[in-house]
C-alpha atoms as a PDB file:
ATOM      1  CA  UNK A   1       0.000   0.000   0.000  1.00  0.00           C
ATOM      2  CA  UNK A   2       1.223   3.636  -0.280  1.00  0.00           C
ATOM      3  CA  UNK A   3       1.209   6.182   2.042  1.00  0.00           C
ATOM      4  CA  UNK A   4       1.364   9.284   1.245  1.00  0.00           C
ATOM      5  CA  UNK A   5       1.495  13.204   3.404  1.00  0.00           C
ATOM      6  CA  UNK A   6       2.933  16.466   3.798  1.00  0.00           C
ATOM      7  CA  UNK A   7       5.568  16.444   6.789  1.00  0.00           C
ATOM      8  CA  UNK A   8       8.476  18.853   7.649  1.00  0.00           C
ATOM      9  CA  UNK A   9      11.234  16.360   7.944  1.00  0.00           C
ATOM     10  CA  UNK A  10      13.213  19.277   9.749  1.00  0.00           C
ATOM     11  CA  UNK A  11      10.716  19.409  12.566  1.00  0.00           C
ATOM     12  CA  UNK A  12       8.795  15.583  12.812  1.00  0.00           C
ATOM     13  CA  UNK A  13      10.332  11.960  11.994  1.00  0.00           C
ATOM     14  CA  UNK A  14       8.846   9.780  10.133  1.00  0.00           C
ATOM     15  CA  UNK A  15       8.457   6.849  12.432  1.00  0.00           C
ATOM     16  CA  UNK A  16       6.689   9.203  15.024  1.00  0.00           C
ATOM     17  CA  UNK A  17       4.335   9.831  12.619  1.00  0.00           C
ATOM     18  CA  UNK A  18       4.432   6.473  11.069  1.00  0.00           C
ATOM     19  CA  UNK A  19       4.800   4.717  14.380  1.00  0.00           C
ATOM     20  CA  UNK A  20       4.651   0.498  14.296  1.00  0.00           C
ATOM     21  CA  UNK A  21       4.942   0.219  10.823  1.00  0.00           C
ATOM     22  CA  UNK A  22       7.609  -1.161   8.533  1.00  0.00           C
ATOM     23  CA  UNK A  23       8.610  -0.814   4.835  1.00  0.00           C
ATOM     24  CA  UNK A  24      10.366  -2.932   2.233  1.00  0.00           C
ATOM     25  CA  UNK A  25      11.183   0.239   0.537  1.00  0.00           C
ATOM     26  CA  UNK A  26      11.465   4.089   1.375  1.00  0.00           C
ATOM     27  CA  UNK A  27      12.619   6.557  -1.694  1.00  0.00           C
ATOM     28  CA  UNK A  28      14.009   9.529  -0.658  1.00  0.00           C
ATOM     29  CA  UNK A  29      14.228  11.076  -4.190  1.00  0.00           C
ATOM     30  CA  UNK A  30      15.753  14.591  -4.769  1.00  0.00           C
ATOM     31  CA  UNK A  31      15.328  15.183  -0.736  1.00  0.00           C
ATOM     32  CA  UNK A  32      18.481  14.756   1.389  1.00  0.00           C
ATOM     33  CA  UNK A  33      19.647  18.200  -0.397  1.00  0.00           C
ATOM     34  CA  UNK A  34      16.658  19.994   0.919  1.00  0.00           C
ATOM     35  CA  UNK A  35      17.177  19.632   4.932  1.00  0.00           C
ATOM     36  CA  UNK A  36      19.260  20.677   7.371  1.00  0.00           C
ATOM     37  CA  UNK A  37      20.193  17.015   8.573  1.00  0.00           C
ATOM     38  CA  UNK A  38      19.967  14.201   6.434  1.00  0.00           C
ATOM     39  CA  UNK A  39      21.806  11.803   8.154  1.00  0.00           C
ATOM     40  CA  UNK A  40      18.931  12.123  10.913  1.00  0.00           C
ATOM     41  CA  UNK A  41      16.501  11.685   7.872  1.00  0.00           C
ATOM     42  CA  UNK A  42      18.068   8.615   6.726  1.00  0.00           C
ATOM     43  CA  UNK A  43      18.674   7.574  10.535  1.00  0.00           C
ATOM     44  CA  UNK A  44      14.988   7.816  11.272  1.00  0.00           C
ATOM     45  CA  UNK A  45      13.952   5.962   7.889  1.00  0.00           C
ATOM     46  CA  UNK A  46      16.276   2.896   9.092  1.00  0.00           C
ATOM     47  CA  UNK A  47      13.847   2.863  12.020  1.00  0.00           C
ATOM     48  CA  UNK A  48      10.959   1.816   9.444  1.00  0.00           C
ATOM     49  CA  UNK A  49      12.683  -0.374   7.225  1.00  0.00           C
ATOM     50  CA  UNK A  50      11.595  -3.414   6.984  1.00  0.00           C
ATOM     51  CA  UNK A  51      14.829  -6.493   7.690  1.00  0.00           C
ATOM     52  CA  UNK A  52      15.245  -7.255   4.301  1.00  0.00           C
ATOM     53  CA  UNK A  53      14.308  -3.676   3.057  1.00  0.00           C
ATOM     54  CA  UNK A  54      16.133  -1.289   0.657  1.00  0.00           C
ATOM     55  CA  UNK A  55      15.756   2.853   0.940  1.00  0.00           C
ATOM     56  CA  UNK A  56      16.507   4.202  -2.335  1.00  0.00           C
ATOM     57  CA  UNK A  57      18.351   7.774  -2.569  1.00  0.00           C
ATOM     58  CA  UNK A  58      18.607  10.043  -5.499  1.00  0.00           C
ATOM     59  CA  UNK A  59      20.743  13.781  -4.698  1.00  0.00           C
ATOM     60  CA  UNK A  60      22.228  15.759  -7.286  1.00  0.00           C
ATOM     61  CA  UNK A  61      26.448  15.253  -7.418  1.00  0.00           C
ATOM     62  CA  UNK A  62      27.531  19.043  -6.594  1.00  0.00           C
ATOM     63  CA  UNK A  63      31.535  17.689  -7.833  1.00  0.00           C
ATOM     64  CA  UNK A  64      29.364  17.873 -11.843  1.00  0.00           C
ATOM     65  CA  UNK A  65      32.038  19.235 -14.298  1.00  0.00           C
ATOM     66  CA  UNK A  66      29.828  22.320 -14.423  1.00  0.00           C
ATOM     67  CA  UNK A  67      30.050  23.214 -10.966  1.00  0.00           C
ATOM     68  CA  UNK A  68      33.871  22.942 -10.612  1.00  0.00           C
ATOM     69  CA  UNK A  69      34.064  24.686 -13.800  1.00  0.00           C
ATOM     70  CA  UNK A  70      31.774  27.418 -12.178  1.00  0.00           C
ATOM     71  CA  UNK A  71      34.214  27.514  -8.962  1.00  0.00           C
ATOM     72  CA  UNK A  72      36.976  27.899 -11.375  1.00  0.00           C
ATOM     73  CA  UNK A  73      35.590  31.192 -12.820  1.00  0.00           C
ATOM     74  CA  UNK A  74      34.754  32.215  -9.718  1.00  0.00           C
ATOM     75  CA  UNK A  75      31.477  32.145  -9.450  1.00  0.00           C
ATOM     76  CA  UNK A  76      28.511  30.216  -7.066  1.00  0.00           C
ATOM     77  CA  UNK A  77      25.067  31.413  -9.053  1.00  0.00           C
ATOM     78  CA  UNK A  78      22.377  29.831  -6.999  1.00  0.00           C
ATOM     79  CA  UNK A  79      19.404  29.306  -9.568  1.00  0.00           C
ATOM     80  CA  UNK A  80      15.158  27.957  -9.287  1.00  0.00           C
ATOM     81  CA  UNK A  81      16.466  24.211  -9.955  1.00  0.00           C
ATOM     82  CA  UNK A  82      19.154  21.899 -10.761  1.00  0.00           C
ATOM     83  CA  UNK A  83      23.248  21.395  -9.444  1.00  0.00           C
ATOM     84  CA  UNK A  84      22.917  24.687  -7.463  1.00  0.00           C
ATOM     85  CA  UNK A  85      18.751  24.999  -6.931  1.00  0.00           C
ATOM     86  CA  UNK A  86      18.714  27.498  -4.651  1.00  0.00           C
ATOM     87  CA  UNK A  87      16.514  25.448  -1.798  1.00  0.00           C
ATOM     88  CA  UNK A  88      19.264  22.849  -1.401  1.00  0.00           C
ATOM     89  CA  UNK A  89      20.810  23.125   2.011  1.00  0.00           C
ATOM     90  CA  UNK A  90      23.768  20.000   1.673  1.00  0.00           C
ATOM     91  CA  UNK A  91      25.362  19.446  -1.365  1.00  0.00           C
ATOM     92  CA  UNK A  92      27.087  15.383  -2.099  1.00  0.00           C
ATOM     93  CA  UNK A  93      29.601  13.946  -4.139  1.00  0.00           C
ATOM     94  CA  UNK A  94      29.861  10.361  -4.122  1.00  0.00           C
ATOM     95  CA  UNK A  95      32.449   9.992  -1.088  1.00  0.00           C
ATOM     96  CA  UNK A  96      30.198  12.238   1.451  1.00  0.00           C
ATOM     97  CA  UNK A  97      26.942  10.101   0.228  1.00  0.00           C
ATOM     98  CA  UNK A  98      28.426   7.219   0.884  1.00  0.00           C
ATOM     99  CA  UNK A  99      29.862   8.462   4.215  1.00  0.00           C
ATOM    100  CA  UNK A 100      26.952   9.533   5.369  1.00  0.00           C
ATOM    101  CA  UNK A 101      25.001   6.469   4.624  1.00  0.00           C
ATOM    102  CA  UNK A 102      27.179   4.347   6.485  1.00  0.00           C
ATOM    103  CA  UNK A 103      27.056   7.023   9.101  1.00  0.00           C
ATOM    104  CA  UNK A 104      23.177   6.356   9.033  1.00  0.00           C
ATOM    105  CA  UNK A 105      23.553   2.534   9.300  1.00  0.00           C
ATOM    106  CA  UNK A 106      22.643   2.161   5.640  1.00  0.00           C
ATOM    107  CA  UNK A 107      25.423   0.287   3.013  1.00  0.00           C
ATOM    108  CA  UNK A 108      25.235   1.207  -0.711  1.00  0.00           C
ATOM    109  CA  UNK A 109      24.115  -2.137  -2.360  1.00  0.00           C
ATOM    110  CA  UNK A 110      23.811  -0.757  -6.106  1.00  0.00           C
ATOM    111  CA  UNK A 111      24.936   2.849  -7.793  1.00  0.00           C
ATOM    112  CA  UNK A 112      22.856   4.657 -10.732  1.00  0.00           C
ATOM    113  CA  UNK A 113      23.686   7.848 -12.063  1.00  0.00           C
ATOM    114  CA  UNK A 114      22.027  10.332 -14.579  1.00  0.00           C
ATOM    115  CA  UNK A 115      24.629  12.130 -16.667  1.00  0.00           C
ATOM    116  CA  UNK A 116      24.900  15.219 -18.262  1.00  0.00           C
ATOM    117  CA  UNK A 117      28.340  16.191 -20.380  1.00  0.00           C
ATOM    118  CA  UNK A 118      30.180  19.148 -19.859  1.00  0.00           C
ATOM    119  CA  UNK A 119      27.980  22.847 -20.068  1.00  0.00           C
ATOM    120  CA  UNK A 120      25.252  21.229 -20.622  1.00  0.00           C
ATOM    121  CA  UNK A 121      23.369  21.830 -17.096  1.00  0.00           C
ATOM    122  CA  UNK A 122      21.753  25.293 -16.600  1.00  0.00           C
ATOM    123  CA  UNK A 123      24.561  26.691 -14.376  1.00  0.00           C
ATOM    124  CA  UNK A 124      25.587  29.100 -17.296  1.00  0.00           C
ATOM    125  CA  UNK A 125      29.838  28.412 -17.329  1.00  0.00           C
ATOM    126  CA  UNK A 126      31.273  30.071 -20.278  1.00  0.00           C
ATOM    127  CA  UNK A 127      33.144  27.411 -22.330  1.00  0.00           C
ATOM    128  CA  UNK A 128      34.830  29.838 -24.783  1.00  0.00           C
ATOM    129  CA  UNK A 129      36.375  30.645 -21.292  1.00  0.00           C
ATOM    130  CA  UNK A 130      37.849  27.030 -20.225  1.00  0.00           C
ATOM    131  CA  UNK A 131      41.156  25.615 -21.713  1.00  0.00           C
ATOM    132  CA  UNK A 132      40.722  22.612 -23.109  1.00  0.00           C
ATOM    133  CA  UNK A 133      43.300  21.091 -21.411  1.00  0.00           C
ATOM    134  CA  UNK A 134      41.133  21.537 -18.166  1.00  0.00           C
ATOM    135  CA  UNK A 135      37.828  20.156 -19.128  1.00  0.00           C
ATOM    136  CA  UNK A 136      40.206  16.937 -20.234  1.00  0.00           C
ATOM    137  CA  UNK A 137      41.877  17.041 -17.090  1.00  0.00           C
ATOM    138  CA  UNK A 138      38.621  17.115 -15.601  1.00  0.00           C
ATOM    139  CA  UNK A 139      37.397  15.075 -17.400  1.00  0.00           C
ATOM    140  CA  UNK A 140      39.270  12.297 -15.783  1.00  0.00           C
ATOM    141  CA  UNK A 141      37.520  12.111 -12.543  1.00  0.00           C
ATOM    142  CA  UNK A 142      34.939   8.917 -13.548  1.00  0.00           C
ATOM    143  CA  UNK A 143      32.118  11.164 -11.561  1.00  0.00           C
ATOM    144  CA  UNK A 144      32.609  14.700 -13.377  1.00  0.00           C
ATOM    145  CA  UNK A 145      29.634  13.809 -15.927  1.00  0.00           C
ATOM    146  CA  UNK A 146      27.506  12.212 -13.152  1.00  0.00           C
ATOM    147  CA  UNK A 147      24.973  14.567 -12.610  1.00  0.00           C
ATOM    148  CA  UNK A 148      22.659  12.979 -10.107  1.00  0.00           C
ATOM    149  CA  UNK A 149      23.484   9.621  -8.052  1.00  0.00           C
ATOM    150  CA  UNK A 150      20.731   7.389  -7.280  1.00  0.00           C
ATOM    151  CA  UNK A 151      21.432   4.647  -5.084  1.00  0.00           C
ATOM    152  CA  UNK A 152      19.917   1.307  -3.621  1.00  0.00           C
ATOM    153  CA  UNK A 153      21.000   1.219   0.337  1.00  0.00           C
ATOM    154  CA  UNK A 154      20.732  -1.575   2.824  1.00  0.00           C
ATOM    155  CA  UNK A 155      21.040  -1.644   6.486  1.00  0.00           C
ATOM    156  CA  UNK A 156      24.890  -1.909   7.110  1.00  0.00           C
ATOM    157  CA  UNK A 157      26.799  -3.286  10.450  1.00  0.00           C
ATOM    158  CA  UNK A 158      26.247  -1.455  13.232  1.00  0.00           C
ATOM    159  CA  UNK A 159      23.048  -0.229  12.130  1.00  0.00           C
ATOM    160  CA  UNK A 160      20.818  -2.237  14.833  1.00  0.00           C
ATOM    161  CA  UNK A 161      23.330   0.115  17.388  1.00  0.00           C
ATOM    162  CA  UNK A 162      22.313   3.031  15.577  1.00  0.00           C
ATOM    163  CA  UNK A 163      17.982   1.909  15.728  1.00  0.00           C
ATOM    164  CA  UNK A 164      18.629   1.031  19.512  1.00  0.00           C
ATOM    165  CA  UNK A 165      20.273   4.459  20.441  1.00  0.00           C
ATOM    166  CA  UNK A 166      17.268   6.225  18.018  1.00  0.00           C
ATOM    167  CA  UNK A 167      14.520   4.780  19.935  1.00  0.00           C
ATOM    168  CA  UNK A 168      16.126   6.666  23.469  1.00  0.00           C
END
């Protein structure tokens, strides 16, 4: 069955409000970005996850070509949506994602990505601008394309610790 509501993850958790039950699957698409702690997001959503369940977690990869690129010319242009929408309060690459999962009790058990290749997001970098030799050297890093990461988490070791010190 699905449930569905309006809740301010910043002020309630989930298992308060969904108290008792459990879930084979919880997607937290394009959310961890928006709050001010996702790791106690993703904490509390271990609380309702089923044994054998998976939570599935898509954020946008702030290490995009585009972004560095944008760094490079010295500029941080917040904009309505994408890389740098400007309602995103964490940004991610793949190392602090996976950090913070494991941080949550959660492992990574599969990686997807959505790509996008160099200036093509809506941050606005001026390629006339960038050597070459950069965007190649860039180019390098098997993540500078990825523009989102959406992965397929299972509870890790240590993560029955993590429940038991939650519930307190």
């Amino acid at each position: 069955a699905s449930v569905a509501f309006d809740l301010d993850l910043d002020r309630h958790l989930l298992s308060e409000r969904l108290r008792g039950q459990q879930f084979d699957c919880i997607l937290l698409a394009d959310v961890l970005e928006h709050v001010r702690s996702s790791q106690r997001v993703l904490t509390d959503a271990l609380a309702l996850l089923a044994p054998d369940g998976v939570v599935v977690v898509s954020v946008p990869n702030i290490a995009h070509i585009d972004s560095r690129l944008m760094l490079l010319q010295g500029q941080w242009n917040y904009r309505p949506t994408g890389l740098l929408d400007d309602s995103h309060l964490r940004f991610f690459t793949r190392a602090s994602l996976v950090e913070m999962l494991r941080d949550s009790g959660l492992e990574v058990s599969e990686w997807r990505r959505t790509e996008r290749p160099p200036f093509a997001t809506n941050l606005g970098v001026d390629a006339a601008a960038v050597p070459s030799a950069v965007v190649a050297h860039l180019l390098t890093d098997p993540d500078a394309t990825t523009y989102q990461f959406i992965v397929a988490a299972r509870r890790g070791l240590g993560a029955d610790t993590l429940e038991r010190s939650h519930a307190t």
